[in-house]
Protein backbone atom coordinates (compact mmCIF):
# COMPACT_ATOMS: atom_id res chain seq x y z
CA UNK A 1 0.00 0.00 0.00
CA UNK A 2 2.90 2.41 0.73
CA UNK A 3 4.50 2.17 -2.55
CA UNK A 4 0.88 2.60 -4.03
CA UNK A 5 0.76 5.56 -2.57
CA UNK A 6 4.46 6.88 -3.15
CA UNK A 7 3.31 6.38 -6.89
CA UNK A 8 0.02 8.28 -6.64
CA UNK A 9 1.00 11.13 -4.91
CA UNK A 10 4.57 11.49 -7.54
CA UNK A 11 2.02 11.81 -9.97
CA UNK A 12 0.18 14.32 -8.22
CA UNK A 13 2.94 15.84 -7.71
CA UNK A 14 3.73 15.80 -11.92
CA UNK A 15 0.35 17.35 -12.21
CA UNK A 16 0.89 20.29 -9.86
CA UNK A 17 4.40 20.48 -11.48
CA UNK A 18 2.72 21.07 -14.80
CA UNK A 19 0.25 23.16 -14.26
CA UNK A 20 2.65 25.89 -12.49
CA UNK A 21 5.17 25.33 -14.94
CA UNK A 22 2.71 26.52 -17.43
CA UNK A 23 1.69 29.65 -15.16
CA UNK A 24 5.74 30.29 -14.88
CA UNK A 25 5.62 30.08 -18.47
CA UNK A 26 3.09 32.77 -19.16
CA UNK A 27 4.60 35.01 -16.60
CA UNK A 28 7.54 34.55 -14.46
CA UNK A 29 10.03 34.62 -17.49
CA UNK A 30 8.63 37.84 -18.65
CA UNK A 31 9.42 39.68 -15.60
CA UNK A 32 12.60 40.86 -16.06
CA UNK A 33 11.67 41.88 -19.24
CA UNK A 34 8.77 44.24 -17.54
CA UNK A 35 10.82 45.44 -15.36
CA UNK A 36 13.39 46.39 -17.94
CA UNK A 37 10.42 47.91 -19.82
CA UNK A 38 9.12 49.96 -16.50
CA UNK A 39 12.22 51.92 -17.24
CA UNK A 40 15.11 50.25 -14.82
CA UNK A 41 17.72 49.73 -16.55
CA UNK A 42 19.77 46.07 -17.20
CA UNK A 43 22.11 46.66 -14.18
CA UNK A 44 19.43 47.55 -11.39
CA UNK A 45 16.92 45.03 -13.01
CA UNK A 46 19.06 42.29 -12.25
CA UNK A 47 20.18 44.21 -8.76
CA UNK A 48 16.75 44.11 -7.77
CA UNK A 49 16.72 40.03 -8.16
CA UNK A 50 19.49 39.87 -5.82
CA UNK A 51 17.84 42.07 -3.11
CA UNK A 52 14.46 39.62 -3.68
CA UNK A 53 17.00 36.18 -2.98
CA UNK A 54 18.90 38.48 -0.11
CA UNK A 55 15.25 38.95 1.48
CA UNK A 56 14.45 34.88 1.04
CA UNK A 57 17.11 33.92 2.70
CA UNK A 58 16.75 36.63 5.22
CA UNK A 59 12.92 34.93 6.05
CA UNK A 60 13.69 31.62 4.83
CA UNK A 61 14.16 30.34 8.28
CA UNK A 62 11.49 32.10 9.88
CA UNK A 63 9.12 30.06 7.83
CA UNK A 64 10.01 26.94 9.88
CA UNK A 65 7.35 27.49 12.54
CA UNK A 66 4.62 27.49 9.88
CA UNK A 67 5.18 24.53 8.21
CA UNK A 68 5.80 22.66 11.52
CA UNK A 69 2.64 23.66 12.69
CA UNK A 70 0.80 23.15 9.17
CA UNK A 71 2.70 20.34 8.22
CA UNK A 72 3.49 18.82 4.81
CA UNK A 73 0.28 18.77 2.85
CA UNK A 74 -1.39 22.07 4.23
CA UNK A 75 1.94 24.14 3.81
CA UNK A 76 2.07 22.83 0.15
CA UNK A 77 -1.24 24.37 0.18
CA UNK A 78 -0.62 27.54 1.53
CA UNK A 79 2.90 28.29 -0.62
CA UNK A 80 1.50 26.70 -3.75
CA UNK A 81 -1.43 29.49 -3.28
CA UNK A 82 0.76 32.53 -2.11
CA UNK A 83 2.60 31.55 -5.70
CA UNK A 84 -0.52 31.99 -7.24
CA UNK A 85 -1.10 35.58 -6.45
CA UNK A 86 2.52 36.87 -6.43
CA UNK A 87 2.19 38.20 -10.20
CA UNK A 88 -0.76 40.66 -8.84
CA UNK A 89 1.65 43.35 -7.15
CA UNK A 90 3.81 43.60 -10.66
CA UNK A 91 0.67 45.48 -12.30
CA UNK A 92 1.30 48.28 -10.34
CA UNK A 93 4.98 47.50 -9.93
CA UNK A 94 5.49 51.20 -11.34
CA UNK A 95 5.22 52.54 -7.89
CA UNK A 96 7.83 51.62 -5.23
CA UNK A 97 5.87 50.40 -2.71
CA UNK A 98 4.33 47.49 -4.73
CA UNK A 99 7.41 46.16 -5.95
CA UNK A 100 8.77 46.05 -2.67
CA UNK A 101 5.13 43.89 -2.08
CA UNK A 102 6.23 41.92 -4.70
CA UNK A 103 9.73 41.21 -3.76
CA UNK A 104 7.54 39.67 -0.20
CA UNK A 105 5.11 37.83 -1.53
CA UNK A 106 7.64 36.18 -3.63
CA UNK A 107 10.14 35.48 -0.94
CA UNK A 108 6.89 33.74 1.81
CA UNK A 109 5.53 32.01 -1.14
CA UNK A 110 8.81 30.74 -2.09
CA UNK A 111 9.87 30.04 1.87
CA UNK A 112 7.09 28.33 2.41
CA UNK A 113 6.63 26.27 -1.14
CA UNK A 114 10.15 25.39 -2.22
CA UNK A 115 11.37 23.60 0.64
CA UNK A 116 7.83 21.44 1.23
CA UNK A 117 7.72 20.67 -2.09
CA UNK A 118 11.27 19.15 -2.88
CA UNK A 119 11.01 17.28 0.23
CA UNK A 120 7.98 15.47 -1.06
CA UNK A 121 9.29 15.04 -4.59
CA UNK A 122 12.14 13.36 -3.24
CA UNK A 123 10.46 10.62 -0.54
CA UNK A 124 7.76 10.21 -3.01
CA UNK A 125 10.42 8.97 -6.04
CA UNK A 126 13.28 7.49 -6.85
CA UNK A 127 13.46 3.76 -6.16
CA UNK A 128 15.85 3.32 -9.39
CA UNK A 129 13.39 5.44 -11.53
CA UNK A 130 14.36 8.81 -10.33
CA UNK A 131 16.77 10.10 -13.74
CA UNK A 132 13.34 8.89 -15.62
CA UNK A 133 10.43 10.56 -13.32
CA UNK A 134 12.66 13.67 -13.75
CA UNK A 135 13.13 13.74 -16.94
CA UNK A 136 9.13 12.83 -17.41
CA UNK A 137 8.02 15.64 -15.27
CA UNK A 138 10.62 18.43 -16.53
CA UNK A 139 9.41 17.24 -20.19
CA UNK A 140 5.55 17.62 -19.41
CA UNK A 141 6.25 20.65 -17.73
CA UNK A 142 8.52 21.96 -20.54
CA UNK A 143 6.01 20.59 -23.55
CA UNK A 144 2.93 22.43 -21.99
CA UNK A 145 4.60 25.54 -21.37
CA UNK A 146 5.80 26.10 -25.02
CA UNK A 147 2.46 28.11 -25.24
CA UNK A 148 3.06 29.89 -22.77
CA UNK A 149 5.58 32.39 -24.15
CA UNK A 150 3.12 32.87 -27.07
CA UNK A 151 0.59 33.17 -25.21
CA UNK A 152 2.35 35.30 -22.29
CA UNK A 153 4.00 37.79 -25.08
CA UNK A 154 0.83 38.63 -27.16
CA UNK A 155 -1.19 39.08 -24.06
CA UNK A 156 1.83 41.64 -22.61
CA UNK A 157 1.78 43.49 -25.88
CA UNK A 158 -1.47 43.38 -26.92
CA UNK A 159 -3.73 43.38 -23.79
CA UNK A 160 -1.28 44.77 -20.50
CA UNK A 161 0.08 43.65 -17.54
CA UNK A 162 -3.42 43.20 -15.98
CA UNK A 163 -3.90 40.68 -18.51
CA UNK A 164 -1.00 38.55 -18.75
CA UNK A 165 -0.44 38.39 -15.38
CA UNK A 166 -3.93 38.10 -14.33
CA UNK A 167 -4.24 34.83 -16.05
CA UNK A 168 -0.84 33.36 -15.06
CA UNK A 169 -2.37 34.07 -11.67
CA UNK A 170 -5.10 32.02 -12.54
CA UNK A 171 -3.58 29.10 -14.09
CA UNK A 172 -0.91 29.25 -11.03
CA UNK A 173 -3.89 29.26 -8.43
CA UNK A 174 -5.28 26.17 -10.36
CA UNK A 175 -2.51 24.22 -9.42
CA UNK A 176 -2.97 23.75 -6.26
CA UNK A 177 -6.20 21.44 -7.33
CA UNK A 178 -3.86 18.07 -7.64
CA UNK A 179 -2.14 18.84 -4.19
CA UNK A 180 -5.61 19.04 -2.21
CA UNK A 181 -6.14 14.98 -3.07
CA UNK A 182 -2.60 14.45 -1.38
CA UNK A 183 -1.75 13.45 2.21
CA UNK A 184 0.71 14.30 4.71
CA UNK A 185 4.13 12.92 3.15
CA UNK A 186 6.46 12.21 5.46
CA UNK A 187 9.51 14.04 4.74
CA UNK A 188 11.32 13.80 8.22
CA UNK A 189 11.48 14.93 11.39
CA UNK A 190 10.68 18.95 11.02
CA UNK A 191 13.57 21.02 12.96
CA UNK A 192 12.89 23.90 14.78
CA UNK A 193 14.59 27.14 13.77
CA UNK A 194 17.56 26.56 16.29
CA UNK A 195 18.41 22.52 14.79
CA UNK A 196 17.15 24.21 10.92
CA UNK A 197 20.81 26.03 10.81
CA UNK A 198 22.58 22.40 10.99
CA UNK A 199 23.71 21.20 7.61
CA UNK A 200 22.45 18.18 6.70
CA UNK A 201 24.83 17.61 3.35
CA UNK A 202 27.67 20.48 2.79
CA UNK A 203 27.96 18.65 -0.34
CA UNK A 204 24.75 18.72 -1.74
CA UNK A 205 24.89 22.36 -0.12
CA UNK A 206 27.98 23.14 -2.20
CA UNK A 207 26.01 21.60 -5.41
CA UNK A 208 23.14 24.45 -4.96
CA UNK A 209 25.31 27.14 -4.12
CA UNK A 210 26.97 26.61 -7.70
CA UNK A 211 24.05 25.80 -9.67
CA UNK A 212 22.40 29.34 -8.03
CA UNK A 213 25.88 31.32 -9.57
CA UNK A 214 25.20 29.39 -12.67
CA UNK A 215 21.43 30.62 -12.76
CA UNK A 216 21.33 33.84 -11.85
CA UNK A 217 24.06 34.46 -15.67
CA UNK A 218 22.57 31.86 -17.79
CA UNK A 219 18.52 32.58 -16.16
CA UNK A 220 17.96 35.65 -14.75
CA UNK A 221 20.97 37.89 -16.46
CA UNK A 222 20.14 36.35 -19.62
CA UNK A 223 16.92 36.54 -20.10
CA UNK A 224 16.87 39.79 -19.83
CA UNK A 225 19.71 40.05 -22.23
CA UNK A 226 17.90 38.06 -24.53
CA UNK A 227 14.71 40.78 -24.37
CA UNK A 228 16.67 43.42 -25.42
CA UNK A 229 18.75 41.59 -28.05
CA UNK A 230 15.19 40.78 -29.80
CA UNK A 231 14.30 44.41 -30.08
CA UNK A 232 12.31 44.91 -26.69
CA UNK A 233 9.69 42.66 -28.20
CA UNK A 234 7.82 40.86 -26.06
CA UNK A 235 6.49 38.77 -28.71
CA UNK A 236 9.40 38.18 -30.13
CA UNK A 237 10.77 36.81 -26.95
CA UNK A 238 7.85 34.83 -26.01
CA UNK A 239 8.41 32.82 -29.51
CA UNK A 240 11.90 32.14 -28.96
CA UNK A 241 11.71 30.45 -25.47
CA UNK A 242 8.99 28.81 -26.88
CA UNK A 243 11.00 27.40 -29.64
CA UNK A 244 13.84 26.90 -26.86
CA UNK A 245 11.05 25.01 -24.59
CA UNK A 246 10.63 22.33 -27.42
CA UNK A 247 14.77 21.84 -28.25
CA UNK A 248 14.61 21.31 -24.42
CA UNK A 249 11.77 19.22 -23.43
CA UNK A 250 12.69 17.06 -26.48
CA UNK A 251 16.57 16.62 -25.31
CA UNK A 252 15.57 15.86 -22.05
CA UNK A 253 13.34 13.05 -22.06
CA UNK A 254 16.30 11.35 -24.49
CA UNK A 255 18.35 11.53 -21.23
CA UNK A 256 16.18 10.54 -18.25
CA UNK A 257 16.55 6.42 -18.73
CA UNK A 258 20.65 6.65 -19.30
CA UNK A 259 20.39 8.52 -16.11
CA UNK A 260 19.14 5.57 -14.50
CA UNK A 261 21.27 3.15 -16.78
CA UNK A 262 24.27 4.10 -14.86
CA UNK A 263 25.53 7.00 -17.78
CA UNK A 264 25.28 10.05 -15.06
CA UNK A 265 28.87 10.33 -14.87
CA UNK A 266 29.74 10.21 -19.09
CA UNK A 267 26.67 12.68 -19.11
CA UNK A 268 28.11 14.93 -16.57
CA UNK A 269 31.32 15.37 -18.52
CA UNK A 270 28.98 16.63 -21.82
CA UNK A 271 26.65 18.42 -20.05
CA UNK A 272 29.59 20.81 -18.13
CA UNK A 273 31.35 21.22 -21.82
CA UNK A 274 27.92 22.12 -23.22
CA UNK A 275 26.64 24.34 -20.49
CA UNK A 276 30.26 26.28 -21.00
CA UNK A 277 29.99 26.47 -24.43
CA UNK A 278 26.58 28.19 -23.64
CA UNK A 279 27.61 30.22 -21.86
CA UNK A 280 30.46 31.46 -24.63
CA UNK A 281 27.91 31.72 -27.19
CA UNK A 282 25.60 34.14 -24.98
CA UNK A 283 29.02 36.13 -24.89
CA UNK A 284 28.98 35.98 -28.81
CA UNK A 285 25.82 37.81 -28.63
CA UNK A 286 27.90 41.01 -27.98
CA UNK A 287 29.76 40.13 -31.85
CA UNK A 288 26.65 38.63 -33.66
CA UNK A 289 22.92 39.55 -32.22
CA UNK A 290 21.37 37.03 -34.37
CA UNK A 291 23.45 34.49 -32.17
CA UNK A 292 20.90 35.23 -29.58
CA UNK A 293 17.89 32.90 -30.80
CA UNK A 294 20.44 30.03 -31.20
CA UNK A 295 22.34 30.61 -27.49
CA UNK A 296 18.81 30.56 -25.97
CA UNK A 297 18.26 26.86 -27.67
CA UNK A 298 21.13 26.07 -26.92
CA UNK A 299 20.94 26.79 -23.47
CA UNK A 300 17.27 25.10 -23.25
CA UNK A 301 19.17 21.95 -24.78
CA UNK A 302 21.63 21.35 -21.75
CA UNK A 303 18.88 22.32 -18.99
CA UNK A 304 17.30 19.39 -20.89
CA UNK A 305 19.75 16.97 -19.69
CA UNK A 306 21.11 19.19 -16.68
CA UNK A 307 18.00 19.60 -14.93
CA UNK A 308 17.07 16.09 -14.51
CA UNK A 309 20.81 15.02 -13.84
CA UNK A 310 21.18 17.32 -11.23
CA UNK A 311 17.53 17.19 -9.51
CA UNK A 312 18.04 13.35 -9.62
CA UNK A 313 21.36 12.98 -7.61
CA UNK A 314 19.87 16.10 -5.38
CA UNK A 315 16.79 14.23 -4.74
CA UNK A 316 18.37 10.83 -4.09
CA UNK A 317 20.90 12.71 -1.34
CA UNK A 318 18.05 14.10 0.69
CA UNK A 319 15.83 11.06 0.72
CA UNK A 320 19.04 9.08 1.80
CA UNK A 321 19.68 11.50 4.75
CA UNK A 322 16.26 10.59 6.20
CA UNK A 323 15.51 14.01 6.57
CA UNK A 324 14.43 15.11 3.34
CA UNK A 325 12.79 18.75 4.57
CA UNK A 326 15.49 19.62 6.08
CA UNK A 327 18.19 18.51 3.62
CA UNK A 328 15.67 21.05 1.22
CA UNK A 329 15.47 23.71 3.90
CA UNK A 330 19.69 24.49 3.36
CA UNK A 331 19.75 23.31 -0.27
CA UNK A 332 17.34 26.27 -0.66
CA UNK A 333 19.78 28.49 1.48
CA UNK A 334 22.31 27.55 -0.34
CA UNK A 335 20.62 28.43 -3.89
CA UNK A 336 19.73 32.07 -2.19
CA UNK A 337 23.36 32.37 -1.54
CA UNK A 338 24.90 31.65 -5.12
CA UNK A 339 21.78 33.38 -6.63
CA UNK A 340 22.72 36.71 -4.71
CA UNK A 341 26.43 36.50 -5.13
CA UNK A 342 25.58 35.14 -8.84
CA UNK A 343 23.26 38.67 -9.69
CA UNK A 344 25.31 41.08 -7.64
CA UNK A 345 28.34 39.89 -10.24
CA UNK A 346 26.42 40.60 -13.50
CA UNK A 347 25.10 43.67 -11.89
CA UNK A 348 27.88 45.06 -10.99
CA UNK A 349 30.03 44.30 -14.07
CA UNK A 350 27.12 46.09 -16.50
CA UNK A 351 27.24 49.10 -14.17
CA UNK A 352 30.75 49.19 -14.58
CA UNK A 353 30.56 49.21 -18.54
CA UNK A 354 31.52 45.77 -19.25
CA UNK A 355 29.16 44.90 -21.95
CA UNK A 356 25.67 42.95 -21.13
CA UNK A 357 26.61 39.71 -22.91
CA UNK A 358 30.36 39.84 -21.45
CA UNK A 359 28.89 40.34 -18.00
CA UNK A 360 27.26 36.47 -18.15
CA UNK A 361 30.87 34.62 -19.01
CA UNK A 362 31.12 34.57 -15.02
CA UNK A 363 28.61 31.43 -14.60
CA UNK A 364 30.94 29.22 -16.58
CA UNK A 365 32.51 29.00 -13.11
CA UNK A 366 29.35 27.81 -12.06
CA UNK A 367 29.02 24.99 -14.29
CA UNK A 368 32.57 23.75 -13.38
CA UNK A 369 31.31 24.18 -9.81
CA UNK A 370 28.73 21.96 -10.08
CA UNK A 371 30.66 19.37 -12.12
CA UNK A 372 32.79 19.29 -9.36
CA UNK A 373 30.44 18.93 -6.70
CA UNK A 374 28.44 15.62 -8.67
CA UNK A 375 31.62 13.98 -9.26
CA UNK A 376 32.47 14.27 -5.30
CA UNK A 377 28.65 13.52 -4.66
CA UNK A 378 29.13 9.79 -6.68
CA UNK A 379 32.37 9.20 -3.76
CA UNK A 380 30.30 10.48 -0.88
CA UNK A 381 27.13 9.66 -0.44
CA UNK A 382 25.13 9.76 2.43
CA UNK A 383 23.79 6.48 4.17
CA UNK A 384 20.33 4.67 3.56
CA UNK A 385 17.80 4.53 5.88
CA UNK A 386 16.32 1.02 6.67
CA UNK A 387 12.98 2.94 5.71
CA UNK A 388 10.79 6.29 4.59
CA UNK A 389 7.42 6.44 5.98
CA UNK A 390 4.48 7.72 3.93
CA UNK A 391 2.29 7.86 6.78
CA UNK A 392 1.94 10.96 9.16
CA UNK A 393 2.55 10.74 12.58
CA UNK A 394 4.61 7.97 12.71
CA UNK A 395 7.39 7.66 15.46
CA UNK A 396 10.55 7.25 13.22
CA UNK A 397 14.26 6.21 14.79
CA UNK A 398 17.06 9.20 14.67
CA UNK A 399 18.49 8.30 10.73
CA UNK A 400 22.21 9.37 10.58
CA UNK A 401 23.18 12.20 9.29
CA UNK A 402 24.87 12.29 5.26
CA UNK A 403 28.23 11.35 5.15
CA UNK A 404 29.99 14.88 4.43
């Protein structure tokens, strides 16, 4: 019965997956474009990502309380439906104040979501399956949300903020349907803030910290890069990620099964020469603008096979450790950290003149980072646990910590 319902609630999980990818879709990649077209310019765009992770990792600890009080099921819930509403404050995102109201409701959502989430996605998965579920549920999520950037761009141009993030709101809100027919998952024993600063894995830790430097050039720096590059067109933009989403959902469910086959390690070596080389092909944007459409495949191409490599060995540590929710609670820490140090680079290398393009060539370190941190990751992993429990409420024995 337990692996019955391990299966049914990873595949309510998928849903809810898919569903919000296609609300990101619609929205979240667009903001950086808005902001850019509210009038801040490329430098304080991407400066004003790094003050919203500095403020998440400022609170990220003070959600604790909550979700140990709400536990698993209602504080998926509550973050899956503070995500829902967080594109509201960006209509009037003109005036100071409701920025800064976006910037919060982004953070609590995102304290109280991220963290719950990965926890269950990990206990409920894996079992020699996990390269394939990955792959399955970034390549639904991916495949649906190649309308989105159509959809997302027309309604931005055509129709306003009110209306394109209105309905991403919606669609995000919907969501949260699938997670209502879940139970509690038991994702470990819940720390209190005090035992919550412990880490659980300093290499898994280390593995975030570089995949948040490598985000915040080759995802937040660049697609705001990528905006401008295409004229300031939203539409335009909308139909090239959407023409990135396909190269990417297509690579990535190639990859999933060799994951589990054994092939992590030969794909680790192609996926860190790939994700460098797109990273020096964003820089050729600064030469050739028309490179631009091709860097942004090519960059949706490795987070293909990236993605579900490293969310696989990421998810396998924490549901090792026996405390899966807090193994999530410092991996998302961690991503806060090289997210803020990550934007604060690119920021401050466009405000000192280095051109836009130039200023992403940083997160190359990032992707040797990571490589890095997997290959140490295969040497030391942490220890099994005789068991996971699916059932809230169960007594469980103290699980040893990950091997570090």
């Amino acid at each position: 019965m337990a692996h019955e319902t391990e299966i049914k609630w990873c595949r309510l999980l998928t849903l809810h997956y898919v569903v919000r990818s296609l609300a990101m879709s619609l929205a979240g990649g667009f903001v950086g474009a808005y902001l850019l077209r509210l009038g801040f310019s490329l430098a304080t765009a991407i400066a004003i990502y790094a003050v919203l992770y500095l403020t998440r990792f400022a609170i990220r600890f003070g959600a604790v309380p909550v979700i140990r009080r709400l536990r698993v099921r209602r504080s998926l819930l509550l973050g899956a439906s503070l995500g829902g509403v967080q594109f509201v404050p960006l209509v009037f995102a003109e005036r100071p104040i409701w920025l800064a109201i976006w910037v919060l409701t982004v953070c609590v959502g995102d304290c109280v979501y991220f963290p719950v989430y990965h926890a269950a996605s990990a206990v409920c998965g894996g079992n020699g399956r996990r390269g394939r579920q990955m792959a399955e549920r970034l390549f639904s999520g991916t495949a649906i949300s190649i309308l989105g950037p159509l959809v997302g761009g027309a309604l931005l141009a055509d129709a306003g903020p009110a209306a394109g993030f209105g309905v991403a709101s919606l669609v995000c809100l919907s969501s949260v349907l699938p997670l209502v027919r879940m139970g509690d998952v038991d994702v470990g024993r819940l720390p209190n803030i005090a035992e919550a600063a412990r880490v659980v894995d300093r290499v898994g830790l280390a593995t975030v910290v570089a995949d948040g430097w490598l985000s915040a050039g080759t995802s937040i720096a660049w697609s705001m890069i990528l905006f401008t590059s295409l004229g300031s067109s939203f539409g335009a933009f909308g139909t090239a990620n959407a023409l990135a989403a396909i190269v990417g959902a297509l690579v990535g469910l190639l990859c999933g099964e060799r994951i589990d086959h054994g092939q992590s390690q030969r794909l680790l070596w192609l996926i860190t020469m790939g994700l460098v080389a797109g990273v020096g092909l964003r820089a050729g944007v600064h030469w050739n603008v028309q490179l631009a459409p091709v860097a942004n495949a090519v960059g949706a191409a490795m987070a293909g096979v990236y993605s579900p490599l490293l969310m696989s060995a990421v998810y396998d540590r924490a549901k090792r450790t026996g405390e899966a929710y807090h193994f999530h609670l410092c991996a998302e820490a961690g991503l806060d950290v090289g997210m803020i140090f990550g934007c604060l680079t690119v920021a401050t290398l466009v405000w000192a003149g280095v051109e836009p393009p130039l200023a992403v060539m940083p997160a190359a370190l990032g992707a040797i980072a990571v490589f890095g941190c997997l290959r140490i990751a295969r040497m030391a992993a942490p220890r099994v646990p005789a068991a996971i429990n699916l059932r809230a409420g169960l007594p469980r024995a103290r699980l040893p910590h990950a091997a570090v």
